[in-house]
PDB file of N, CA and C in Angstrom:
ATOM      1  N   UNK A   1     -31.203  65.613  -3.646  1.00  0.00           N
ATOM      2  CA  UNK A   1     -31.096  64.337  -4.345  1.00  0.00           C
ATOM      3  C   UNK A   1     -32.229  63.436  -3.862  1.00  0.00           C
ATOM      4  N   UNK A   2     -32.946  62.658  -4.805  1.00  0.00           N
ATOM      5  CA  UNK A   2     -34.077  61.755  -4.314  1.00  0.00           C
ATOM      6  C   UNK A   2     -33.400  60.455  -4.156  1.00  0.00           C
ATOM      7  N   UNK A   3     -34.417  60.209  -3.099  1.00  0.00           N
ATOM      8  CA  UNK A   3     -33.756  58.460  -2.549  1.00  0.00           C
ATOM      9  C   UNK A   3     -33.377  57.585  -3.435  1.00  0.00           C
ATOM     10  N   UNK A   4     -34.217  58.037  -4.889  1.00  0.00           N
ATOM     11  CA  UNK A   4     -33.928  56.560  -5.981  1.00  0.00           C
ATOM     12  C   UNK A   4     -32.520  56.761  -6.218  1.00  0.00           C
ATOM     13  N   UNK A   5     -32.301  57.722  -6.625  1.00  0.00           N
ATOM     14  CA  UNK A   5     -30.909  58.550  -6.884  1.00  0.00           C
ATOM     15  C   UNK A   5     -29.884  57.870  -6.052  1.00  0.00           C
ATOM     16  N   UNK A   6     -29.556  57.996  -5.104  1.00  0.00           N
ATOM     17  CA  UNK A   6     -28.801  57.746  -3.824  1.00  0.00           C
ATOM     18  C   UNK A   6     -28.731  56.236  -3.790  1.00  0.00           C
ATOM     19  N   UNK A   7     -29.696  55.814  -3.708  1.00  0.00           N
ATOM     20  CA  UNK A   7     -29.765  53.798  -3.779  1.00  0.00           C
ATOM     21  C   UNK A   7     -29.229  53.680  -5.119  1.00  0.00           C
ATOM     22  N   UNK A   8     -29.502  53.974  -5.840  1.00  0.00           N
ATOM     23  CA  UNK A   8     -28.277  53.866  -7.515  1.00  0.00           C
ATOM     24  C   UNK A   8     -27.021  53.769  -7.332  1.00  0.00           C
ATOM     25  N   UNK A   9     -26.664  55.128  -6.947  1.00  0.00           N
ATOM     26  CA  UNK A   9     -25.552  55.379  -6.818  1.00  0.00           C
ATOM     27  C   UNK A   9     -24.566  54.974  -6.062  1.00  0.00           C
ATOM     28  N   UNK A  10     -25.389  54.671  -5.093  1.00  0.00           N
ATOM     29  CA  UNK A  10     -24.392  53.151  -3.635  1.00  0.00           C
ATOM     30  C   UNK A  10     -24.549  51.448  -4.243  1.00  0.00           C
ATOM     31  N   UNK A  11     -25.626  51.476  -5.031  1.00  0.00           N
ATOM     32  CA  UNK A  11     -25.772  50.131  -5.501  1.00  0.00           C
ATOM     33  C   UNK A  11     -24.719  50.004  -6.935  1.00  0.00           C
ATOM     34  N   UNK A  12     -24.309  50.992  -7.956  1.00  0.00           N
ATOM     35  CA  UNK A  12     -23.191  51.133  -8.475  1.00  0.00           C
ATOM     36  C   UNK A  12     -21.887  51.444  -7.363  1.00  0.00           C
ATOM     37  N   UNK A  13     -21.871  51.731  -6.566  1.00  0.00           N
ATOM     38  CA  UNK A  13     -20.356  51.895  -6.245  1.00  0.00           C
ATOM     39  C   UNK A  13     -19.900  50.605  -5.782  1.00  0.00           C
ATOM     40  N   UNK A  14     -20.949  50.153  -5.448  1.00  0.00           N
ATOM     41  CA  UNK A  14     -20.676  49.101  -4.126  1.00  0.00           C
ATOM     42  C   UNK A  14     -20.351  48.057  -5.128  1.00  0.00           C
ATOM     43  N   UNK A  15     -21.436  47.694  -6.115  1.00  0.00           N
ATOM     44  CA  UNK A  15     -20.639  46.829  -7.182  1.00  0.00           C
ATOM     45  C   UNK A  15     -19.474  46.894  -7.750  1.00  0.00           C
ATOM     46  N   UNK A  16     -19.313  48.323  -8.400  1.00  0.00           N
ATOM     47  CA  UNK A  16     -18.229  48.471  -9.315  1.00  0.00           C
ATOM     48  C   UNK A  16     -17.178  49.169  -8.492  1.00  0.00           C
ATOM     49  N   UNK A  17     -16.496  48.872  -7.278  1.00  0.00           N
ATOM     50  CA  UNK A  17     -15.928  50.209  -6.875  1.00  0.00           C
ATOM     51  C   UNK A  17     -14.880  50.794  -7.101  1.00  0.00           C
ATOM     52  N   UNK A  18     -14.457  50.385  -8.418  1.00  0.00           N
ATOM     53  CA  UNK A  18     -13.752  51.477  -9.309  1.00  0.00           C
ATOM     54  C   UNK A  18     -14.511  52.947  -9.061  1.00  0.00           C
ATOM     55  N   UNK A  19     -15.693  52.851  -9.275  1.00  0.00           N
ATOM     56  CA  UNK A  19     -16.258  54.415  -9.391  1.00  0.00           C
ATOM     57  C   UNK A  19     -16.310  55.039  -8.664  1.00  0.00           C
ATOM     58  N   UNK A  20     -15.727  54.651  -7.257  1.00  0.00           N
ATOM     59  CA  UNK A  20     -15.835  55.430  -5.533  1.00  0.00           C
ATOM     60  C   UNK A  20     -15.614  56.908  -6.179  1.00  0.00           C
ATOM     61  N   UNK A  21     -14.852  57.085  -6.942  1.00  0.00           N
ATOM     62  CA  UNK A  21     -14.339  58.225  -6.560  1.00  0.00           C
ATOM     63  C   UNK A  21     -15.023  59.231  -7.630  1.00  0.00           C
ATOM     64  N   UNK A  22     -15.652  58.455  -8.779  1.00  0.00           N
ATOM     65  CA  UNK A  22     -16.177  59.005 -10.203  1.00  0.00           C
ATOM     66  C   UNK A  22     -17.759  59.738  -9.600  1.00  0.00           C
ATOM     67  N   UNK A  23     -17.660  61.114 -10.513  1.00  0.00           N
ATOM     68  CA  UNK A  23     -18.939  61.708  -9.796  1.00  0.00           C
ATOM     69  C   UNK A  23     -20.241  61.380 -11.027  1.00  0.00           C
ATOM     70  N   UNK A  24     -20.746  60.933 -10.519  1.00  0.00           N
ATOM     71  CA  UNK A  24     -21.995  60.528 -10.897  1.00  0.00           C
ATOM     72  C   UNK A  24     -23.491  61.603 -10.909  1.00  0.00           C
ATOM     73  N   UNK A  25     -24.311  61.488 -12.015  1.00  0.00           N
ATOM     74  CA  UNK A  25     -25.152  62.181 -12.387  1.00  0.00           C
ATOM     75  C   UNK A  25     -26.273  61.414 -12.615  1.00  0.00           C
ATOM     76  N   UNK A  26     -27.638  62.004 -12.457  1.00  0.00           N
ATOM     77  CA  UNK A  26     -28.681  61.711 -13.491  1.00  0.00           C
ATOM     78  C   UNK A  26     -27.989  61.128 -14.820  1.00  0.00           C
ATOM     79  N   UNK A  27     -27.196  62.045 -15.703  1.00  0.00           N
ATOM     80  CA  UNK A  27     -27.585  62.070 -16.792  1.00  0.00           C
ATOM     81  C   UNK A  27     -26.112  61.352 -17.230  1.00  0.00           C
ATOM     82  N   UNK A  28     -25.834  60.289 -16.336  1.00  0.00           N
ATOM     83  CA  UNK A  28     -24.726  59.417 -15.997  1.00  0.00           C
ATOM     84  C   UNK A  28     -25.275  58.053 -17.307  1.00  0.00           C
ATOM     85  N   UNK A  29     -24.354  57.713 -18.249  1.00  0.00           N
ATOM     86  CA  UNK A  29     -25.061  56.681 -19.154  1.00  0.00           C
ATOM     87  C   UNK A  29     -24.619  55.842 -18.686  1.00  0.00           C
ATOM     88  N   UNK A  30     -25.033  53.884 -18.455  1.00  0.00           N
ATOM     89  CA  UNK A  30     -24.510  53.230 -17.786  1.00  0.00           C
ATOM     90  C   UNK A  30     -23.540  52.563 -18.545  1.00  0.00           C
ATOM     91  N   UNK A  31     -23.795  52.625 -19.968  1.00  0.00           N
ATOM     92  CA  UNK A  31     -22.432  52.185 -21.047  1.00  0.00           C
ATOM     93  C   UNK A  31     -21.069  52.463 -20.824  1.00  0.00           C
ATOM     94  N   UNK A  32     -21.309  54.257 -20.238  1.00  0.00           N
ATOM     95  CA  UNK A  32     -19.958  54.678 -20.195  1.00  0.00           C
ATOM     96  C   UNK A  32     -19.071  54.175 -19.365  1.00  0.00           C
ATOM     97  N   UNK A  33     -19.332  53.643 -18.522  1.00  0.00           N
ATOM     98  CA  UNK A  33     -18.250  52.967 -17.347  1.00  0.00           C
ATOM     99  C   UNK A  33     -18.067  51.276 -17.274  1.00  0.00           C
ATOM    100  N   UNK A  34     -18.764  50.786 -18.765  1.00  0.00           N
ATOM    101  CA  UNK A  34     -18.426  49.315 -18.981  1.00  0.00           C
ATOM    102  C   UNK A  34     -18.844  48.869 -18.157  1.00  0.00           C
ATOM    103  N   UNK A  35     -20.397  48.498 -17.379  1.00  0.00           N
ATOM    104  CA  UNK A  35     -21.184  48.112 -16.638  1.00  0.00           C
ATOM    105  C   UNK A  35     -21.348  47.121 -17.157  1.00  0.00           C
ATOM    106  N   UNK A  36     -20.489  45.221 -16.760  1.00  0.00           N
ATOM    107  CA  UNK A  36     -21.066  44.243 -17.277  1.00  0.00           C
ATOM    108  C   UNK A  36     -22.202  43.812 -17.089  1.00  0.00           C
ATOM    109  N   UNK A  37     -23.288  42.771 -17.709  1.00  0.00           N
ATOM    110  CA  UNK A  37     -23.943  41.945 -16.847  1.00  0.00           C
ATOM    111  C   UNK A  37     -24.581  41.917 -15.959  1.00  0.00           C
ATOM    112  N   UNK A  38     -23.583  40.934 -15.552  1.00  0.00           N
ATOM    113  CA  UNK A  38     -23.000  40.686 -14.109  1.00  0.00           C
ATOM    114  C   UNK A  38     -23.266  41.517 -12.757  1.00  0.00           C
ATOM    115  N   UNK A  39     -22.474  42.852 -13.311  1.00  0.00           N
ATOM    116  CA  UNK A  39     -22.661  43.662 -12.452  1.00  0.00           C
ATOM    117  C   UNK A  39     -23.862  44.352 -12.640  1.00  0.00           C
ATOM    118  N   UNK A  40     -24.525  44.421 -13.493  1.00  0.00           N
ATOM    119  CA  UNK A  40     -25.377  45.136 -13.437  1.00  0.00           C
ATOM    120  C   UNK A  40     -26.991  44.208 -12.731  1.00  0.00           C
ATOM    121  N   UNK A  41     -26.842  43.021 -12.662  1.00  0.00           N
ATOM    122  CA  UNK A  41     -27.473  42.029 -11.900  1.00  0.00           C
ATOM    123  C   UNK A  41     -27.514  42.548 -10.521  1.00  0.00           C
ATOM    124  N   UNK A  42     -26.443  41.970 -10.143  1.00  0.00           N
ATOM    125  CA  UNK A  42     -25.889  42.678  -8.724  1.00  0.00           C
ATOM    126  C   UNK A  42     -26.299  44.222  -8.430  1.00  0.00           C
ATOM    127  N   UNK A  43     -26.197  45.254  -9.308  1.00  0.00           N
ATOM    128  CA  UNK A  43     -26.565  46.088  -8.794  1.00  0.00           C
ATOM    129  C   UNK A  43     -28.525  45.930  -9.032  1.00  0.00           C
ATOM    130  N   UNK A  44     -28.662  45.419  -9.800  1.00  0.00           N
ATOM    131  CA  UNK A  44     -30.309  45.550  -9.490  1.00  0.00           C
ATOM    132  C   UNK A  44     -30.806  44.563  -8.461  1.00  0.00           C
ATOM    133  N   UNK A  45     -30.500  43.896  -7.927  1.00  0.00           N
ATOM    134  CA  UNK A  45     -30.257  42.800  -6.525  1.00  0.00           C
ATOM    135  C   UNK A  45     -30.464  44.103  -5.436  1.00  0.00           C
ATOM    136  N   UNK A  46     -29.495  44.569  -5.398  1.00  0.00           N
ATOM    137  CA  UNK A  46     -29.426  45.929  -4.283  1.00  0.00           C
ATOM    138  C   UNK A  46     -30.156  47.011  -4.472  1.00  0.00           C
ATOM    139  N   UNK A  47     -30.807  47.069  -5.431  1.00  0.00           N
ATOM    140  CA  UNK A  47     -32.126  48.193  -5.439  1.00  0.00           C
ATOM    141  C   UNK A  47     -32.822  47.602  -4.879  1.00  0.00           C
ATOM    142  N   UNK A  48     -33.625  46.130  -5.246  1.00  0.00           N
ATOM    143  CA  UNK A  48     -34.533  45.849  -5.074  1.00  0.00           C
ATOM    144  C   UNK A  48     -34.752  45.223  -3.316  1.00  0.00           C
ATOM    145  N   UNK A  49     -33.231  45.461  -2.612  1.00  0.00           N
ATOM    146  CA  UNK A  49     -33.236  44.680  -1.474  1.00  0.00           C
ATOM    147  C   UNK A  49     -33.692  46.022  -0.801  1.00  0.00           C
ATOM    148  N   UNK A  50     -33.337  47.476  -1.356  1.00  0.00           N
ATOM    149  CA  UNK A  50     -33.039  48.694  -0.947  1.00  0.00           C
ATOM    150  C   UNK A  50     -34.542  49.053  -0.438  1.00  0.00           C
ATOM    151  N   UNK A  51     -34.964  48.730  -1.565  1.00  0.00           N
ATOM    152  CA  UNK A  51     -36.642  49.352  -2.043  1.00  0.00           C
ATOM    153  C   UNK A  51     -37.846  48.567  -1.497  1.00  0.00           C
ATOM    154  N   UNK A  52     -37.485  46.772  -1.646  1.00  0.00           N
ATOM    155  CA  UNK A  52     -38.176  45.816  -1.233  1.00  0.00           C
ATOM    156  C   UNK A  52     -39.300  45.676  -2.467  1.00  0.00           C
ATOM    157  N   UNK A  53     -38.547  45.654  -3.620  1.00  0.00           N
ATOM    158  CA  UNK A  53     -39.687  45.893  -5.187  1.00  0.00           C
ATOM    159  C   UNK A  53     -38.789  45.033  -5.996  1.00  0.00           C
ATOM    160  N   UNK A  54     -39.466  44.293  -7.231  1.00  0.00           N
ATOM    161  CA  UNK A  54     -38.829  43.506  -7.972  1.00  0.00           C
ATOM    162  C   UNK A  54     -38.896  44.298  -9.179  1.00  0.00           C
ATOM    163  N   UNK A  55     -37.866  44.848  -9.459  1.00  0.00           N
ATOM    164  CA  UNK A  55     -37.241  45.119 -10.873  1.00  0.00           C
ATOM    165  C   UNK A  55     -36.535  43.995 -12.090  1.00  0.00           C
ATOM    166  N   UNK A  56     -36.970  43.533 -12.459  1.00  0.00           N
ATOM    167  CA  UNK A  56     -36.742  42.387 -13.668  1.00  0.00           C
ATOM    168  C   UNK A  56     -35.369  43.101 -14.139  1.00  0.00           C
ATOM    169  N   UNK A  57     -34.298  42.372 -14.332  1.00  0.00           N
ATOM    170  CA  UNK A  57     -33.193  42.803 -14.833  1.00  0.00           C
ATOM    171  C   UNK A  57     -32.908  43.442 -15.723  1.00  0.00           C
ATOM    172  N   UNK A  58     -33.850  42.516 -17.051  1.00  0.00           N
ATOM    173  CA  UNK A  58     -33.747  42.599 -18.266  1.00  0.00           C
ATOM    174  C   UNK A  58     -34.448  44.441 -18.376  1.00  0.00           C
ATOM    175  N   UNK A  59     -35.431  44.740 -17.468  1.00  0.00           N
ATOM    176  CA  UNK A  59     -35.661  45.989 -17.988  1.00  0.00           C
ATOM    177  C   UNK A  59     -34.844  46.851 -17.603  1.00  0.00           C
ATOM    178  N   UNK A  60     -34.066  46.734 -16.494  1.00  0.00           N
ATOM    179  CA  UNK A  60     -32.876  47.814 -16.466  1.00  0.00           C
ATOM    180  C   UNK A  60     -32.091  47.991 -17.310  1.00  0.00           C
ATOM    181  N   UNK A  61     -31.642  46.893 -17.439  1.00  0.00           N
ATOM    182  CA  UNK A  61     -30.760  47.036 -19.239  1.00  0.00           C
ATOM    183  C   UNK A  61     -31.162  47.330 -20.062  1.00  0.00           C
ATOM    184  N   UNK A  62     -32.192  47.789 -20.261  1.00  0.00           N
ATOM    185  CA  UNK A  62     -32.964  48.724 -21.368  1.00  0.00           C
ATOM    186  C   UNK A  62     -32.773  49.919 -21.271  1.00  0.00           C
ATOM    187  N   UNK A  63     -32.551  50.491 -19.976  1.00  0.00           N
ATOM    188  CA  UNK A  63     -32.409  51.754 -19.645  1.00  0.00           C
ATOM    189  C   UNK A  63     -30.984  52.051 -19.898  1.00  0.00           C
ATOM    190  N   UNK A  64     -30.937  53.596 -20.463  1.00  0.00           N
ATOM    191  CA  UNK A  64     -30.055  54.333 -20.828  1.00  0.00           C
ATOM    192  C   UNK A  64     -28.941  54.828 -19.869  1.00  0.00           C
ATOM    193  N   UNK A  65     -29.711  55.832 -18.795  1.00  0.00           N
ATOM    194  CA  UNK A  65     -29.009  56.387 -17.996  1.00  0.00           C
ATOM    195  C   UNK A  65     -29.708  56.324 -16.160  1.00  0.00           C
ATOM    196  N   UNK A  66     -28.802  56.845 -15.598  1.00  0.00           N
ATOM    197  CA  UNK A  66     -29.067  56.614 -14.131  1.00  0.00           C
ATOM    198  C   UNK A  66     -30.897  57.420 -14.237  1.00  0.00           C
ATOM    199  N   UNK A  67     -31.177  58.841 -14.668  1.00  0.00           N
ATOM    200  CA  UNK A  67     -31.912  58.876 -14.274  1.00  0.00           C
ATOM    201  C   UNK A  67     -33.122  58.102 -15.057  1.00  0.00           C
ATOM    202  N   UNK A  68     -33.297  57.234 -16.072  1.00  0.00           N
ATOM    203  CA  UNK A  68     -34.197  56.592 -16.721  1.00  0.00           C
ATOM    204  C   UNK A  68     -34.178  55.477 -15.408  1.00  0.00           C
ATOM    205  N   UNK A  69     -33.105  54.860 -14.752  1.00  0.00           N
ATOM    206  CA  UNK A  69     -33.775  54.057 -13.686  1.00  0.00           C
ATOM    207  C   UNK A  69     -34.377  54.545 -12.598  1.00  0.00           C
ATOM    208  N   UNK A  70     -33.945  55.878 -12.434  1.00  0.00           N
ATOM    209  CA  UNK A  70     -34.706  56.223 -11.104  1.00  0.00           C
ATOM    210  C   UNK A  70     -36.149  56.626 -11.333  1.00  0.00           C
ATOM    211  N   UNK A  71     -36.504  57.135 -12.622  1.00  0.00           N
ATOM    212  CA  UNK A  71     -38.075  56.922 -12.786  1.00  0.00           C
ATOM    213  C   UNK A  71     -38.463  55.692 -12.785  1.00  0.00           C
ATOM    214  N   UNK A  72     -37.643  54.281 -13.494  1.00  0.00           N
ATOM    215  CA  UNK A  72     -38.558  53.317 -13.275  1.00  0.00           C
ATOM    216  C   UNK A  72     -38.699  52.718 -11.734  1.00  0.00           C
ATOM    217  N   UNK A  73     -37.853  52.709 -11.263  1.00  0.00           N
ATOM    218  CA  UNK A  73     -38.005  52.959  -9.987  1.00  0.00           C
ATOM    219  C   UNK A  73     -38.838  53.417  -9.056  1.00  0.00           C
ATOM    220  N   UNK A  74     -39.163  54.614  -9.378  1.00  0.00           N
ATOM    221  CA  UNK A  74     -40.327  55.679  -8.340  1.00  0.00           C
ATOM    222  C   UNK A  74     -41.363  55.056  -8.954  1.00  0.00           C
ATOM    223  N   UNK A  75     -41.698  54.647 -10.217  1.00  0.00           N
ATOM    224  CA  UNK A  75     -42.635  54.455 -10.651  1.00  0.00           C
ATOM    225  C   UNK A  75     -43.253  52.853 -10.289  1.00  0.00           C
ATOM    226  N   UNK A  76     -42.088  51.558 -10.237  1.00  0.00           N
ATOM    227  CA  UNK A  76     -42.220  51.032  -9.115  1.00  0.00           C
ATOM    228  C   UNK A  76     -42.719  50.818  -8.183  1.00  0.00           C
ATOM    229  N   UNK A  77     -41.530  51.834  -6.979  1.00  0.00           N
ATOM    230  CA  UNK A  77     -41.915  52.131  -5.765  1.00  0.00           C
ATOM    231  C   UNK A  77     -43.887  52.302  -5.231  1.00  0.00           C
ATOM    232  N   UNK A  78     -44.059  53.438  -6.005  1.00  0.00           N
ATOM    233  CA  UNK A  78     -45.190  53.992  -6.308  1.00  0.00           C
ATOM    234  C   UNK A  78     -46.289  52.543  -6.602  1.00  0.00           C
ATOM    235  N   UNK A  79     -46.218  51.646  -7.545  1.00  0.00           N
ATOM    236  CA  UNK A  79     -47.132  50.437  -7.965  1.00  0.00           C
ATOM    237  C   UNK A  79     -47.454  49.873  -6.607  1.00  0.00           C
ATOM    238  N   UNK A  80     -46.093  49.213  -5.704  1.00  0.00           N
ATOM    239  CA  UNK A  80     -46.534  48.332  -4.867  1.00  0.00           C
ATOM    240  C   UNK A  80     -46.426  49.145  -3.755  1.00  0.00           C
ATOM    241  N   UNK A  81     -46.702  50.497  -4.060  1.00  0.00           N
ATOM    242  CA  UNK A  81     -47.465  51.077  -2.297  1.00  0.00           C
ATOM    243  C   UNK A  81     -45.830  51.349  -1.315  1.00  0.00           C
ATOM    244  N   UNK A  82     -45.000  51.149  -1.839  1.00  0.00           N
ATOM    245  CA  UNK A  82     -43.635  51.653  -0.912  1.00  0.00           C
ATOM    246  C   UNK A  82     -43.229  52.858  -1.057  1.00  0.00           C
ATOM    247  N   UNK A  83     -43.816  53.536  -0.584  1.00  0.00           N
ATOM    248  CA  UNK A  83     -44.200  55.038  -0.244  1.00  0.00           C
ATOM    249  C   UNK A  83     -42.911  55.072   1.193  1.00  0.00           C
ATOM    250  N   UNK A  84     -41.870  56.203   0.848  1.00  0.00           N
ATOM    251  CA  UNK A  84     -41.765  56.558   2.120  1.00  0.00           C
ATOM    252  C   UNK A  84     -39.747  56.541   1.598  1.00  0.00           C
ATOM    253  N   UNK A  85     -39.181  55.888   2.932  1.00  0.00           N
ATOM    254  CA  UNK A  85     -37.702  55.320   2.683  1.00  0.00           C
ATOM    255  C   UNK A  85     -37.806  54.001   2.659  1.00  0.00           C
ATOM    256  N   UNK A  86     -36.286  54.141   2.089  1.00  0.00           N
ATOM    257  CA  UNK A  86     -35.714  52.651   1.540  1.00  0.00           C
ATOM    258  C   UNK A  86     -35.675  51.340   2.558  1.00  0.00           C
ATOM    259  N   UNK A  87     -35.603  50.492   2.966  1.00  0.00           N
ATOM    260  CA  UNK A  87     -35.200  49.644   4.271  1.00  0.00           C
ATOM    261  C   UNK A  87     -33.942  49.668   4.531  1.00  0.00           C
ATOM    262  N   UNK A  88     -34.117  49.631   5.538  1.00  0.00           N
ATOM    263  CA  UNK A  88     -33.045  50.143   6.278  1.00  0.00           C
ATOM    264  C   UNK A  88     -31.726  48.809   6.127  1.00  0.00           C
ATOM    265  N   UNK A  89     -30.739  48.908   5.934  1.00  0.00           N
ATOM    266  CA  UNK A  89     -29.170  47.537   5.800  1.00  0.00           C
ATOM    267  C   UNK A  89     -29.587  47.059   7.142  1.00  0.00           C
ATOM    268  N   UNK A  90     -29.883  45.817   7.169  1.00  0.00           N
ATOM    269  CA  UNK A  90     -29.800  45.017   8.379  1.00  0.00           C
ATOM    270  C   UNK A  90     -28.398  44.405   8.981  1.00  0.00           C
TER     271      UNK A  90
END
């Protein structure tokens, strides 16, 4: 599993944690689990604290499924040179 992957998937649970227990995929759509807003704010808050990269909200909500964010993501990552792991939870 790649790091983008993994920071998704804790940044959805942690928001929504109804889904603790729901197994999650790439090819996971974010519609299907009634991802408000809201939450989906919050979870892009926690990527970007994860990653230390600004993801604009509005383009996550464009995205379809988990793995359409984890390319924009790497691709991201990749722009502003954050090569490597995530920062570490202080």
């Amino acid at each position: 599993m790649r790091e983008s992957e993994r920071v998704i998937y804790e940044a959805i649970r942690k928001v929504k944690p109804s889904l603790i227990e729901t197994e999650l995929t790439p090819a996971t759509r974010f519609d299907k689990f009634d991802i408000a807003s809201l939450e989906m704010a919050m979870i892009v808050f926690e990527i970007n604290d994860a990653f230390d990269i600004e993801i604009e909200l509005y383009t996550l909500m464009t995205l379809d499924t988990i793995e359409d964010a984890c390319v924009h993501v790497d691709q991201e990552r990749r722009k502003g040179g954050a090569v490597g792991t995530a920062v570490a939870d202080a």
